[in-house]
N, C-alpha and C. Protein backbone atom coordinates (compact mmCIF):
# COMPACT_ATOMS: atom_id res chain seq x y z
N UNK A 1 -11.05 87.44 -20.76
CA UNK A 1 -11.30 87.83 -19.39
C UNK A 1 -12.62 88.61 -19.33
N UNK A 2 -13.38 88.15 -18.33
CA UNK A 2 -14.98 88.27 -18.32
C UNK A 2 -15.26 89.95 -17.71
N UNK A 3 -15.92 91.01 -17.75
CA UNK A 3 -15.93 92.49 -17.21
C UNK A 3 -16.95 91.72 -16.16
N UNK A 4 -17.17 92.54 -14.83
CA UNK A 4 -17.89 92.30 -13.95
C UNK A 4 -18.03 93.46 -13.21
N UNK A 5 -18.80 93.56 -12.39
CA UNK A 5 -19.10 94.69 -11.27
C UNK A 5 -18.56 94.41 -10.12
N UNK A 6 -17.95 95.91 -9.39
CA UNK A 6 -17.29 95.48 -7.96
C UNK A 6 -18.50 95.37 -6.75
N UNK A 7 -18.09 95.62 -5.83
CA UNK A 7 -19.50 96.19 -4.82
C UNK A 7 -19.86 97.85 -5.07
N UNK A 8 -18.60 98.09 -5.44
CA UNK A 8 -19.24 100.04 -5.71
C UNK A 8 -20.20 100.01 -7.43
N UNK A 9 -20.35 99.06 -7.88
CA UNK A 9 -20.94 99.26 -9.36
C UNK A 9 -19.70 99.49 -10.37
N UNK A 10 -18.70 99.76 -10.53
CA UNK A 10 -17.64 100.03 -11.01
C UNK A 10 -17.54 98.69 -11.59
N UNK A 11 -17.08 98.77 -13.52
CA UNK A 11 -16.86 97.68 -14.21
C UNK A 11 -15.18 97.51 -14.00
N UNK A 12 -15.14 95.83 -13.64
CA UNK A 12 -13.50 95.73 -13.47
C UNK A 12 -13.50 94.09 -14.41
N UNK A 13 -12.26 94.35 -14.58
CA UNK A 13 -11.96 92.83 -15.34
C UNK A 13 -10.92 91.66 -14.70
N UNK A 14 -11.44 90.36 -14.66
CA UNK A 14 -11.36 89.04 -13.46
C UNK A 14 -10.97 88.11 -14.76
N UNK A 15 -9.97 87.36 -14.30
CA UNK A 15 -9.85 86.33 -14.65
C UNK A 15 -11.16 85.62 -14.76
N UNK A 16 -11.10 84.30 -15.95
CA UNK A 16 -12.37 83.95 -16.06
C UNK A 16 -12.76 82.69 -15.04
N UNK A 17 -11.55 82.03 -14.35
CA UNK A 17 -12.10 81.04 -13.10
C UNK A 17 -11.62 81.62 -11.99
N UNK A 18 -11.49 82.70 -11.98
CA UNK A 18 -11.45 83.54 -10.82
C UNK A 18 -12.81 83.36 -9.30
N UNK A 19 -12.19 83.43 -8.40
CA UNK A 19 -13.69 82.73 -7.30
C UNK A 19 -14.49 84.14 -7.66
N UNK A 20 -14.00 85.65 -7.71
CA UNK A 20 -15.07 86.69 -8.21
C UNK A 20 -15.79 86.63 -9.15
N UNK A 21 -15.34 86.16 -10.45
CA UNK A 21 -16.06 85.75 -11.83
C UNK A 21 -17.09 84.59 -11.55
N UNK A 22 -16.94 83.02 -10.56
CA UNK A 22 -17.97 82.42 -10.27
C UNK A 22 -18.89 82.77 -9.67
N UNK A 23 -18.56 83.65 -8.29
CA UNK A 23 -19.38 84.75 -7.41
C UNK A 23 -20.31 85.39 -8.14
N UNK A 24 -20.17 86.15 -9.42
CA UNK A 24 -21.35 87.12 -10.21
C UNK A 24 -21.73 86.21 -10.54
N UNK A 25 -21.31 84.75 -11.78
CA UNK A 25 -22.35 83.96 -12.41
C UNK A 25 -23.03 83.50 -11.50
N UNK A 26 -22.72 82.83 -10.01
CA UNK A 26 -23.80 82.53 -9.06
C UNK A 26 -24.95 84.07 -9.04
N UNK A 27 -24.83 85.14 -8.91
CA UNK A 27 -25.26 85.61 -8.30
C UNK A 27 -26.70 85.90 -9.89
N UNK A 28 -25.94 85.99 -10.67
CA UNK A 28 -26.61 86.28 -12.15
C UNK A 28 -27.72 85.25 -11.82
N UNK A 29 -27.40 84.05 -12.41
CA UNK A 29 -28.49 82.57 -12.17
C UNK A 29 -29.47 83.15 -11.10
N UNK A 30 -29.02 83.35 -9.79
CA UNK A 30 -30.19 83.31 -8.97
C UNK A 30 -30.98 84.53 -9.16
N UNK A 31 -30.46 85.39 -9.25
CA UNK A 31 -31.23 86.50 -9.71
C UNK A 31 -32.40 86.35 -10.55
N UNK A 32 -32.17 85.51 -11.72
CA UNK A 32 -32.50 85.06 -13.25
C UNK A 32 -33.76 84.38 -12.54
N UNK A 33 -33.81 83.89 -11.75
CA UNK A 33 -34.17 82.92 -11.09
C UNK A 33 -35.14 83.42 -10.17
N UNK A 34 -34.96 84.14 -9.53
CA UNK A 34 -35.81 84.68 -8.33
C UNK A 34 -36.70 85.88 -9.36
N UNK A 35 -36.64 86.20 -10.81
CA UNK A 35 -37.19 87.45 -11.62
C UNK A 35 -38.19 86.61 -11.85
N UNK A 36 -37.77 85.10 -12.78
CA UNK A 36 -38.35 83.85 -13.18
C UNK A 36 -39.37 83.64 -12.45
N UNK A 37 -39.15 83.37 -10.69
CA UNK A 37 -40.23 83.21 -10.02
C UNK A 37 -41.66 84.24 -9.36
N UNK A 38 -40.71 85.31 -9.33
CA UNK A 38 -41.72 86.03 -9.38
C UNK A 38 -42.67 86.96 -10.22
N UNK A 39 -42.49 86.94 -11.32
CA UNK A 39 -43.23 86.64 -11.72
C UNK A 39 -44.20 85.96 -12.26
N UNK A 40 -44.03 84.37 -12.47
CA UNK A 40 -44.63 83.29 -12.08
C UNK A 40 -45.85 83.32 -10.97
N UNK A 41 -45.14 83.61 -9.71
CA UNK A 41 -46.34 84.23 -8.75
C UNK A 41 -47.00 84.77 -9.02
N UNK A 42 -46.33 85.57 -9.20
CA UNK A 42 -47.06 87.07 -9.94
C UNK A 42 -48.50 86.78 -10.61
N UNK A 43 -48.20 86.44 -11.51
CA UNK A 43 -49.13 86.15 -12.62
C UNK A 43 -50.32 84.77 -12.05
N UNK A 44 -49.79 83.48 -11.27
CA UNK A 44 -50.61 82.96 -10.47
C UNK A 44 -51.75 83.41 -9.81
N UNK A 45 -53.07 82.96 -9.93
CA UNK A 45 -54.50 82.87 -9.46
C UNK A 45 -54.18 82.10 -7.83
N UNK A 46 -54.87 82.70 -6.89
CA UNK A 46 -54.90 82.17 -5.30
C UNK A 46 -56.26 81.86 -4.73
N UNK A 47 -56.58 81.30 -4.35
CA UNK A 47 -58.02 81.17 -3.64
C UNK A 47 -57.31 81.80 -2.06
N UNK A 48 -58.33 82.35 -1.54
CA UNK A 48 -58.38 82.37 -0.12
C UNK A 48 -59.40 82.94 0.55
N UNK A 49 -59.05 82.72 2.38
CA UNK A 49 -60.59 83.79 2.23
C UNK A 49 -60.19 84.83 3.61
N UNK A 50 -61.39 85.80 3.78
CA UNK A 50 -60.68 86.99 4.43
C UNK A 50 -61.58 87.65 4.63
N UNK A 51 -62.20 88.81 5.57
CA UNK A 51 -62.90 90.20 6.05
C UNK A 51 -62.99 91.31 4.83
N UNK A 52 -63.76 91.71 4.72
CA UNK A 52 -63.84 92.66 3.45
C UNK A 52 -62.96 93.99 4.40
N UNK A 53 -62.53 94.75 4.20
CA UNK A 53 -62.10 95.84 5.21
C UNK A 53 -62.93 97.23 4.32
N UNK A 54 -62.71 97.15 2.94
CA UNK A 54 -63.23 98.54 2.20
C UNK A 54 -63.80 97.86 0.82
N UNK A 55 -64.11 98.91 0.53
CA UNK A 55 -65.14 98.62 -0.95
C UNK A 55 -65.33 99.96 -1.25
N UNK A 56 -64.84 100.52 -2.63
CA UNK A 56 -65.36 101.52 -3.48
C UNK A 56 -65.15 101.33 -4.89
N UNK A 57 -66.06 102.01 -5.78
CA UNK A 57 -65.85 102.38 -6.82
C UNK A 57 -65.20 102.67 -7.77
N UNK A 58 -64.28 102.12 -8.54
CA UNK A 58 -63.13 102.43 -9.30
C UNK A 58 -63.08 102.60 -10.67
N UNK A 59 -64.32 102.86 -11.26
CA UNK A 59 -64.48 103.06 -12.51
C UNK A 59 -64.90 102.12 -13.40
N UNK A 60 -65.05 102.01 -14.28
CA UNK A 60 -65.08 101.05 -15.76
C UNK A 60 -64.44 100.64 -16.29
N UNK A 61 -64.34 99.02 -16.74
CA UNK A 61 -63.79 98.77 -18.07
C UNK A 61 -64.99 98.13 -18.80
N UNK A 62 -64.89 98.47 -20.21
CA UNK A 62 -66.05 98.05 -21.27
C UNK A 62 -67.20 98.03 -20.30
N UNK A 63 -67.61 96.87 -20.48
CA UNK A 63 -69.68 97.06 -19.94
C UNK A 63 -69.28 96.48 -18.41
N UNK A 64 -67.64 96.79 -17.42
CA UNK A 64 -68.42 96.07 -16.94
C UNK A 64 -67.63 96.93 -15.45
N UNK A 65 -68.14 97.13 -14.55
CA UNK A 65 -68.39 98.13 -13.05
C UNK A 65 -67.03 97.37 -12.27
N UNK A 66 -66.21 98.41 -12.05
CA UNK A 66 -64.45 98.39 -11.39
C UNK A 66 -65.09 98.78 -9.91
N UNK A 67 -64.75 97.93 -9.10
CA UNK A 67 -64.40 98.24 -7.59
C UNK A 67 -63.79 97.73 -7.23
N UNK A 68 -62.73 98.54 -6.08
CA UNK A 68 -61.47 98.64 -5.21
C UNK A 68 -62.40 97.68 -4.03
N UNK A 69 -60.99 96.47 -3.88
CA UNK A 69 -61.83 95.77 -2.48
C UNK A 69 -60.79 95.56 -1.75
N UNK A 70 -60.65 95.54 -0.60
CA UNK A 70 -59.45 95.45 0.15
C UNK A 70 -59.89 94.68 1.60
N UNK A 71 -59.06 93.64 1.93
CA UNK A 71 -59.37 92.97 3.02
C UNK A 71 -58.40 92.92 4.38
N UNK A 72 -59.08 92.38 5.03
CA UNK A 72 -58.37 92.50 6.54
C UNK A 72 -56.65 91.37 6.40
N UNK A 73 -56.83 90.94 5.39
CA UNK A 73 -55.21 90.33 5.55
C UNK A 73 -54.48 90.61 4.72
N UNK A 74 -54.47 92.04 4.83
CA UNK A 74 -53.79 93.05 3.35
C UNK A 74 -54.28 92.55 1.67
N UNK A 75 -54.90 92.05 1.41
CA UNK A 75 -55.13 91.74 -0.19
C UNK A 75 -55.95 93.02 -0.19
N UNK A 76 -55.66 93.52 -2.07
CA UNK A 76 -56.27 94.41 -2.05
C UNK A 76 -56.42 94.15 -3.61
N UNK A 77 -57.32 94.52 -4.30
CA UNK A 77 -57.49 94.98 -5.75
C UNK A 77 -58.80 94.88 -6.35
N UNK A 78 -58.69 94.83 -8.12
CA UNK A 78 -60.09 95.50 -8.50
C UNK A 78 -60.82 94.03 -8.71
N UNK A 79 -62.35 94.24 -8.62
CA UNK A 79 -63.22 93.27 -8.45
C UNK A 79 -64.36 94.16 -9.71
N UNK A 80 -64.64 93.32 -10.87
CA UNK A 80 -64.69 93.51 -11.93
C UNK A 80 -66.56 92.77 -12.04
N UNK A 81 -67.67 93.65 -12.13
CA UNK A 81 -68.89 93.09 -12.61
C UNK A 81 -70.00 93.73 -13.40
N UNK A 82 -70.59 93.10 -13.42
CA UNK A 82 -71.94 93.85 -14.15
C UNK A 82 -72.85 94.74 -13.76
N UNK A 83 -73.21 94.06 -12.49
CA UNK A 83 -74.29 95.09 -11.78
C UNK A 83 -73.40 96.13 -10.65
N UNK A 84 -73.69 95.62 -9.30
CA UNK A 84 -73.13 96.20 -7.99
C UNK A 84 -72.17 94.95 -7.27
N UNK A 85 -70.91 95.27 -6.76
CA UNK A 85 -70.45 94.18 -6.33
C UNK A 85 -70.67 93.83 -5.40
N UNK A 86 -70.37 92.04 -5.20
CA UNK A 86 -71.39 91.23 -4.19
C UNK A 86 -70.32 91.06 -2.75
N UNK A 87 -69.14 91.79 -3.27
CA UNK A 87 -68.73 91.99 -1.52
C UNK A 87 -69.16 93.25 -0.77
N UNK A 88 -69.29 92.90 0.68
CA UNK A 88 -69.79 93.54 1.32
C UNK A 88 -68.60 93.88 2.21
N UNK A 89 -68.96 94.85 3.21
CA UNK A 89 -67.74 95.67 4.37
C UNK A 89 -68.14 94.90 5.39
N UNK A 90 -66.91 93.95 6.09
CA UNK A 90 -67.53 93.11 7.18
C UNK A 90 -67.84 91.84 7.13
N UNK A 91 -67.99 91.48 5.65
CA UNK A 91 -68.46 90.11 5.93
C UNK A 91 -66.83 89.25 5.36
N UNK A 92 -66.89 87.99 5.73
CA UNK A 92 -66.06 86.94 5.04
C UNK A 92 -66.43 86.41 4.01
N UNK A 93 -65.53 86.42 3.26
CA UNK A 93 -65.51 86.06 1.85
C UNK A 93 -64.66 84.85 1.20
N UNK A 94 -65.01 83.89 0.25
CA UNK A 94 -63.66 83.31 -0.54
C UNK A 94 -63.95 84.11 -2.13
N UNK A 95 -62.15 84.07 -2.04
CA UNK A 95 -62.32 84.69 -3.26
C UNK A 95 -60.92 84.42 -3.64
N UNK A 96 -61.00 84.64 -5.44
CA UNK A 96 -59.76 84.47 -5.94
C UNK A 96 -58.92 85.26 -6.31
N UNK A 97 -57.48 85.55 -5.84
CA UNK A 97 -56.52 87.15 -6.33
C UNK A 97 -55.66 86.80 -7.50
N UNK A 98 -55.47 87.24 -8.34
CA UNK A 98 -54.21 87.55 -8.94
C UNK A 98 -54.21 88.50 -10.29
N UNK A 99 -53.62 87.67 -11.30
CA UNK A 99 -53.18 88.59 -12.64
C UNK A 99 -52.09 88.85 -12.65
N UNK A 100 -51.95 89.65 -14.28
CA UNK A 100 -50.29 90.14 -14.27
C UNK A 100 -50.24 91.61 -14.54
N UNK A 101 -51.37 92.39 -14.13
CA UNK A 101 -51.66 93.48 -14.10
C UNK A 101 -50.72 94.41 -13.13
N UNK A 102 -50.65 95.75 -12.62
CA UNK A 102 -50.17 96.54 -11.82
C UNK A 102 -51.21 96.44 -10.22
N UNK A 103 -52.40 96.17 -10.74
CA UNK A 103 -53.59 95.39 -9.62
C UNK A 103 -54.25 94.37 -10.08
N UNK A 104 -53.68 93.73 -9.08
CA UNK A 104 -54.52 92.21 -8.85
C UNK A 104 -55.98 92.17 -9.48
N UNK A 105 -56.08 91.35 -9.97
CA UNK A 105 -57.87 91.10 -10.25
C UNK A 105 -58.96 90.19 -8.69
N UNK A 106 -59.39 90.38 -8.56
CA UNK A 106 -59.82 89.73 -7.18
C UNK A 106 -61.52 89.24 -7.74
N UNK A 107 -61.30 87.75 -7.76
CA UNK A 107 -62.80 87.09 -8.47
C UNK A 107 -63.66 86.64 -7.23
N UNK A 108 -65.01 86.86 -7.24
CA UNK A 108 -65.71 86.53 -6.06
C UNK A 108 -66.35 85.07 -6.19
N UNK A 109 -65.75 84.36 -4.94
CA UNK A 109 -66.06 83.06 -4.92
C UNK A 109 -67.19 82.86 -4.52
N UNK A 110 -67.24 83.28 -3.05
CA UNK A 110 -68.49 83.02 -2.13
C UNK A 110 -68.79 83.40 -0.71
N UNK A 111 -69.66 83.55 -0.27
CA UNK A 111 -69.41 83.99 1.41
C UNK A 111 -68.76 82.52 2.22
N UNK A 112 -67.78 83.07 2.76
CA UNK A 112 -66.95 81.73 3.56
C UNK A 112 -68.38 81.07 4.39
N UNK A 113 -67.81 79.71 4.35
CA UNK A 113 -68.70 78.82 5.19
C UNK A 113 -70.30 78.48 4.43
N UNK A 114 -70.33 79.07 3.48
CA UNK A 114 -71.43 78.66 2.49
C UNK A 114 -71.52 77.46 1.84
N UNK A 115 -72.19 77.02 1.63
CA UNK A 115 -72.50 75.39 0.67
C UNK A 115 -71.54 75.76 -0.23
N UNK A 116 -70.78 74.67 -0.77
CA UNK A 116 -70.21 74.77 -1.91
C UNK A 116 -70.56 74.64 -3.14
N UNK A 117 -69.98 74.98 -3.94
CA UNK A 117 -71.03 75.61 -5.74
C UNK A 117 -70.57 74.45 -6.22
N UNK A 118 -71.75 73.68 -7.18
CA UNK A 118 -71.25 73.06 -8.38
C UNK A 118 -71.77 73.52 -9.67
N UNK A 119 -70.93 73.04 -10.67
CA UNK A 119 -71.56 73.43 -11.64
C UNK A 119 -72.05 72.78 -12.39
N UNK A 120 -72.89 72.97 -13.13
CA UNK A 120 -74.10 72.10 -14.09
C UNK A 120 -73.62 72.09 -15.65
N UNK A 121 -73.69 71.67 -16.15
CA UNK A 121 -73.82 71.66 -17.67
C UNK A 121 -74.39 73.05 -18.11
N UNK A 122 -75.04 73.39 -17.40
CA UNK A 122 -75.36 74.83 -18.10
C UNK A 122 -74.25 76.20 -17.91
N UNK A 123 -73.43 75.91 -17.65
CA UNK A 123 -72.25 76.91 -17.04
C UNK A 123 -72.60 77.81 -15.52
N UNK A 124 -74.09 77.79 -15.20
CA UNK A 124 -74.32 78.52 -13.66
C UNK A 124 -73.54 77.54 -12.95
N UNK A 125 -74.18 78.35 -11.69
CA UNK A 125 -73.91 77.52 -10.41
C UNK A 125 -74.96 77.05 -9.77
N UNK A 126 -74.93 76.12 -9.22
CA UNK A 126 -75.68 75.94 -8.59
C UNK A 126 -75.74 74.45 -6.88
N UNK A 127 -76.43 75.16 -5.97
CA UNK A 127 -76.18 74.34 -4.41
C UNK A 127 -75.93 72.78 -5.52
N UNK A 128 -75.25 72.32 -4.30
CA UNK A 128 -74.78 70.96 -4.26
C UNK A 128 -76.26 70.37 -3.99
N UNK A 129 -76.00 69.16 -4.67
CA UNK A 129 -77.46 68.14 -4.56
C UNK A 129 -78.56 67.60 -3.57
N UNK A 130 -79.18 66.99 -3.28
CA UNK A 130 -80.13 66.62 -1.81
C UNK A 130 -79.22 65.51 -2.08
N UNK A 131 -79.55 64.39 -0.72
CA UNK A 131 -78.91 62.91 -0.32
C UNK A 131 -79.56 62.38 -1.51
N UNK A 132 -81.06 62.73 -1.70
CA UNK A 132 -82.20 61.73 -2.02
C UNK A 132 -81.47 61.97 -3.39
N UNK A 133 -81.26 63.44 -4.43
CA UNK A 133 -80.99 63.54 -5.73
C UNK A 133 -79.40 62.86 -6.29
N UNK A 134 -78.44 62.67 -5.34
CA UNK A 134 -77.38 61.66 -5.29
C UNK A 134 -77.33 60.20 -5.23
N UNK A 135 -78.51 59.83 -4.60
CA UNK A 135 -78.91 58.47 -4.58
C UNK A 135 -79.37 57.68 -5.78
N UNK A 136 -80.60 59.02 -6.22
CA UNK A 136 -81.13 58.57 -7.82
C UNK A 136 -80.01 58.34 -8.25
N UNK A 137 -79.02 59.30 -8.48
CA UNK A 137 -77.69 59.45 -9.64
C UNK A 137 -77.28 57.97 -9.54
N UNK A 138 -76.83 58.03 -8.45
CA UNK A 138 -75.81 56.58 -7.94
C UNK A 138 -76.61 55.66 -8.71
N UNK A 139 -78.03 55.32 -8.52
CA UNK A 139 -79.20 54.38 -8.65
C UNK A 139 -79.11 54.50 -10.63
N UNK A 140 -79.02 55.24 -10.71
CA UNK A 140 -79.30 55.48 -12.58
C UNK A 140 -77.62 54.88 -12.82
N UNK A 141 -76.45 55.37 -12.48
CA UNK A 141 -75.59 55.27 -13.20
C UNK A 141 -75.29 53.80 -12.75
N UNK A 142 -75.35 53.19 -12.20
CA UNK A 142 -75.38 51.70 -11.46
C UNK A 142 -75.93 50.73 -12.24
N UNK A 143 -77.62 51.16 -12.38
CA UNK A 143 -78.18 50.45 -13.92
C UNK A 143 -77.69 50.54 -15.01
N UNK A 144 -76.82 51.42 -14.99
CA UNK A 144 -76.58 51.79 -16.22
C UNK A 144 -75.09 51.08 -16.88
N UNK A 145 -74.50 50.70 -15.87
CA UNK A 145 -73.30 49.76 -15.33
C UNK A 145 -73.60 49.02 -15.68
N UNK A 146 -74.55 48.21 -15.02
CA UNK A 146 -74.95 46.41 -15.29
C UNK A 146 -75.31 46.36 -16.44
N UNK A 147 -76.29 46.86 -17.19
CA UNK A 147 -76.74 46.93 -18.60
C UNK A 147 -74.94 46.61 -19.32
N UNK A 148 -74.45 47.57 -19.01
CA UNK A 148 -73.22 47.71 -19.97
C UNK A 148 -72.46 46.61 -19.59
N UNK A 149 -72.53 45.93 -18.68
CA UNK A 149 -71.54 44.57 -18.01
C UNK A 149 -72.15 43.18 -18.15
N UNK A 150 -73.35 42.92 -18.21
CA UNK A 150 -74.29 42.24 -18.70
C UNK A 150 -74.41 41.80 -20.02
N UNK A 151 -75.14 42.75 -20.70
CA UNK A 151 -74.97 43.06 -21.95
C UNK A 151 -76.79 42.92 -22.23
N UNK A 152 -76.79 43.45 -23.53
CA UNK A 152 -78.66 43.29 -23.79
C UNK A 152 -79.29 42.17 -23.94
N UNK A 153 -80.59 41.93 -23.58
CA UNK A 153 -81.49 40.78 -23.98
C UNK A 153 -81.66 40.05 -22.59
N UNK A 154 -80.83 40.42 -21.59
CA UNK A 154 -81.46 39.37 -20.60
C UNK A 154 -82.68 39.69 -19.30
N UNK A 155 -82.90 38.90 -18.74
CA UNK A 155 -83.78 39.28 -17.88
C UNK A 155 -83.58 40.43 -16.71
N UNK A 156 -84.62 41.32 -16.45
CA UNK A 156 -84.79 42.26 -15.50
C UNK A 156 -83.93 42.18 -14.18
N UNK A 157 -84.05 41.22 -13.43
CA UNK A 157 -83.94 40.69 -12.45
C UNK A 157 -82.06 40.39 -11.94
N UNK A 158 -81.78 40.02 -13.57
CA UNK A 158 -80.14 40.08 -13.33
C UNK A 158 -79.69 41.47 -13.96
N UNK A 159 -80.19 42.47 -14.06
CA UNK A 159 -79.67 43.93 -14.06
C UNK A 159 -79.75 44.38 -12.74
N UNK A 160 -81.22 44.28 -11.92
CA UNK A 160 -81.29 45.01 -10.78
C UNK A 160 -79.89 43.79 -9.81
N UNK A 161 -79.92 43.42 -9.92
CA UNK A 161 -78.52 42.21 -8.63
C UNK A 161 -77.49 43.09 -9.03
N UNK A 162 -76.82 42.89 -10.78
CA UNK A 162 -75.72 43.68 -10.66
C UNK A 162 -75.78 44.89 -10.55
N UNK A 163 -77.13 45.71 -11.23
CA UNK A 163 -77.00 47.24 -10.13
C UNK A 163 -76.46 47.74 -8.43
N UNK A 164 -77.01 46.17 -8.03
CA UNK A 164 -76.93 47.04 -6.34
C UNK A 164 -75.77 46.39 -6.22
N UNK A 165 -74.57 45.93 -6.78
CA UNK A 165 -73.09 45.51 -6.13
C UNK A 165 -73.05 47.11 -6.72
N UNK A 166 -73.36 47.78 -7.82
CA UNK A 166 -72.49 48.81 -8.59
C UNK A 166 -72.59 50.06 -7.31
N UNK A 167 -74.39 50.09 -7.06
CA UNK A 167 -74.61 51.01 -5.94
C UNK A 167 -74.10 50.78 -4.78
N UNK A 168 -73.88 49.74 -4.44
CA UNK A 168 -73.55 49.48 -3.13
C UNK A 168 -71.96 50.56 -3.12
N UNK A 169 -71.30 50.10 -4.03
CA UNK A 169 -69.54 50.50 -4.31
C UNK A 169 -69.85 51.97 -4.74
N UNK A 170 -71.02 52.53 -5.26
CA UNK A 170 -71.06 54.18 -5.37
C UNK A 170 -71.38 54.38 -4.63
N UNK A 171 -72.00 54.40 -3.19
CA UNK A 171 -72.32 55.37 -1.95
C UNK A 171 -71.28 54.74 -0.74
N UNK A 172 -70.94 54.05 -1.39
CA UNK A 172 -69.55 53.35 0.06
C UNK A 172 -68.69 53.56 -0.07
N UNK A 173 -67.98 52.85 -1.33
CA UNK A 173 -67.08 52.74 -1.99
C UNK A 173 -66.32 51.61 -1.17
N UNK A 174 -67.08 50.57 -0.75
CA UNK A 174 -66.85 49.27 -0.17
C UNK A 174 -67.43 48.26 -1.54
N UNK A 175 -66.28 47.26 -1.68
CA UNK A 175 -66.82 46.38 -2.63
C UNK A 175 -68.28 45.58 -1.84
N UNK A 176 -69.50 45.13 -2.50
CA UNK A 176 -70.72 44.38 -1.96
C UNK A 176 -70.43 43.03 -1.91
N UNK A 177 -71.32 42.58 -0.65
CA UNK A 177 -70.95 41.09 -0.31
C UNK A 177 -72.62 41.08 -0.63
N UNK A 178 -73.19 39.55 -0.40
CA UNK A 178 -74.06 39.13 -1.04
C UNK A 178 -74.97 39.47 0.50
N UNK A 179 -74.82 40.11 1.51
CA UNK A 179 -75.57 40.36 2.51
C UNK A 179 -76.17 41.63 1.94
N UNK A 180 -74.85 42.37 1.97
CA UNK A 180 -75.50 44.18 1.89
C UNK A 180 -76.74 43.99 0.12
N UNK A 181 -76.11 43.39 -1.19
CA UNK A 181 -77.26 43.17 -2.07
C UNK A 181 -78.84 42.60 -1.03
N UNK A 182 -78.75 41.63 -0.40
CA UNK A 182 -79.82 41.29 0.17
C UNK A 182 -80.60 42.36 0.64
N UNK A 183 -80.25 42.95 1.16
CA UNK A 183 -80.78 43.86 2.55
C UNK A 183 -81.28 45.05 1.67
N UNK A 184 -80.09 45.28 0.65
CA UNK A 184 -80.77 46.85 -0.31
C UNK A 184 -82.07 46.24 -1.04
N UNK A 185 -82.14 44.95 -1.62
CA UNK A 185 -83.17 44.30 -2.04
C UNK A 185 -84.25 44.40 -1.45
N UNK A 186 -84.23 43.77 -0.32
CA UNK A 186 -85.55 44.08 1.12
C UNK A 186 -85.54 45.75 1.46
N UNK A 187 -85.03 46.22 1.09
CA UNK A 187 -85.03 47.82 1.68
C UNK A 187 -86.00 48.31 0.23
N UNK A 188 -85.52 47.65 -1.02
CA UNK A 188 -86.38 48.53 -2.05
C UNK A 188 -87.96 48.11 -2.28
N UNK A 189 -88.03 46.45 -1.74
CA UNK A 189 -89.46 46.08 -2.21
C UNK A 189 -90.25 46.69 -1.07
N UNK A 190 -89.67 47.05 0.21
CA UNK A 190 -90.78 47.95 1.19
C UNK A 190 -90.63 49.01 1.00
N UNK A 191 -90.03 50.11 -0.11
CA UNK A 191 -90.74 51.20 -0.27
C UNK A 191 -90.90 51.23 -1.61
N UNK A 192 -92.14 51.83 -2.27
CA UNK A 192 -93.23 51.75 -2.74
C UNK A 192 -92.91 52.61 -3.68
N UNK A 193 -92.23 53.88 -3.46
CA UNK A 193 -92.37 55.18 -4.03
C UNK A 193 -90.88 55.11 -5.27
N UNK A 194 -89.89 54.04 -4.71
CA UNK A 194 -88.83 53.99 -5.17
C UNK A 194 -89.07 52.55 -6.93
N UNK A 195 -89.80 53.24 -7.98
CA UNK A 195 -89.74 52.68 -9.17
C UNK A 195 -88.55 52.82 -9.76
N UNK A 196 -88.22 51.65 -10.73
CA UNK A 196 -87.05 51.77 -11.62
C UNK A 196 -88.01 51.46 -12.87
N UNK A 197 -86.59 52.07 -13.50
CA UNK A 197 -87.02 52.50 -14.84
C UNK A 197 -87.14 51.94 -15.88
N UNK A 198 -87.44 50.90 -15.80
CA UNK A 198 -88.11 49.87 -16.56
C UNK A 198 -88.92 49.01 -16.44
């Protein structure tokens, strides 16, 4: 016979298929369960974005400058850098909260409504591309397609054809009919400035 708790906290002893004895194991599980999840949360990273409301100073860890940031939709915690931190009082921000700390860690994304960051091979950041520097891409990795679908040794002329079905399907993402090749064809021999690379 299983010991259990009454509603006053008091240990009493229940039959073991007693509906009171199933009552605590339900209540055990969810408990188990709801500890399980939150901390799970807990410990979960959030993007969001929000009003700076305050900003101060909170000390050091190792080399690197603690400030308290707190925003207009209650988030609050430390924002961790090198120099001076890049939130400001007033402005909108995205940024990322969490940890499994006693305070949240709060990582600075970006000022809301800003270009979005990519990143490079070099680990910075940096603005998203021009039309024109996406086009090259498309245009290089396209040749670079046909070569590989083709195969080596043949003539010029049947790389650039199967390039522009490849380009056509990288800036559309519409398979090419033998019109749209035409037309990108006549579109490249009247401008002048647009060489390929071979």
């Amino acid at each position: 016979m299983p010991w259990i708790k009454d509603e006053d906290g008091q240990p009493i002893l229940v039959a073991k298929d007693s509906t009171e004895n199933k009552l605590d194991e339900f209540h055990m599980q969810r408990d188990n369960q709801i500890a399980k999840n939150s901390y799970t949360l807990k410990n979960q990273k959030t993007m969001k974005t929000s009003k700076v409301r305050g900003v101060q100073p909170n000390g050091q860890f190792k080399d690197m400058n603690v400030f308290e940031v707190s925003f207009e939709n209650g988030d609050a915690g430390n924002n961790y850098a090198k120099g001076n931190c890049r939130f400001e009082v007033g402005k909108e921000y995205q940024y990322e909260i969490g940890g499994s700390g006693k305070t949240p860690s709060i990582k600075f994304i970006g000022e809301a409504g800003a270009p979005a960051k990519s990143f490079g091979g070099n680990g910075g950041g940096s603005f998203q591309k021009s039309p024109q520097d996406k086009a090259e891409i498309a245009r290089a990795v396209a040749l670079k397609a046909a070569v590989d679908a083709i195969g080596a040794g043949e003539e010029p002329y049947k790389y650039v054809n199967c390039a522009l079905y490849f380009e056509h399907y990288l800036t559309t993402g519409q398979q090419a009919n033998q019109d749209a090749v035409d037309n990108a064809l006549n579109d490249r021999k009247s401008d002048a400035n647009d060489d390929l690379p071979f």
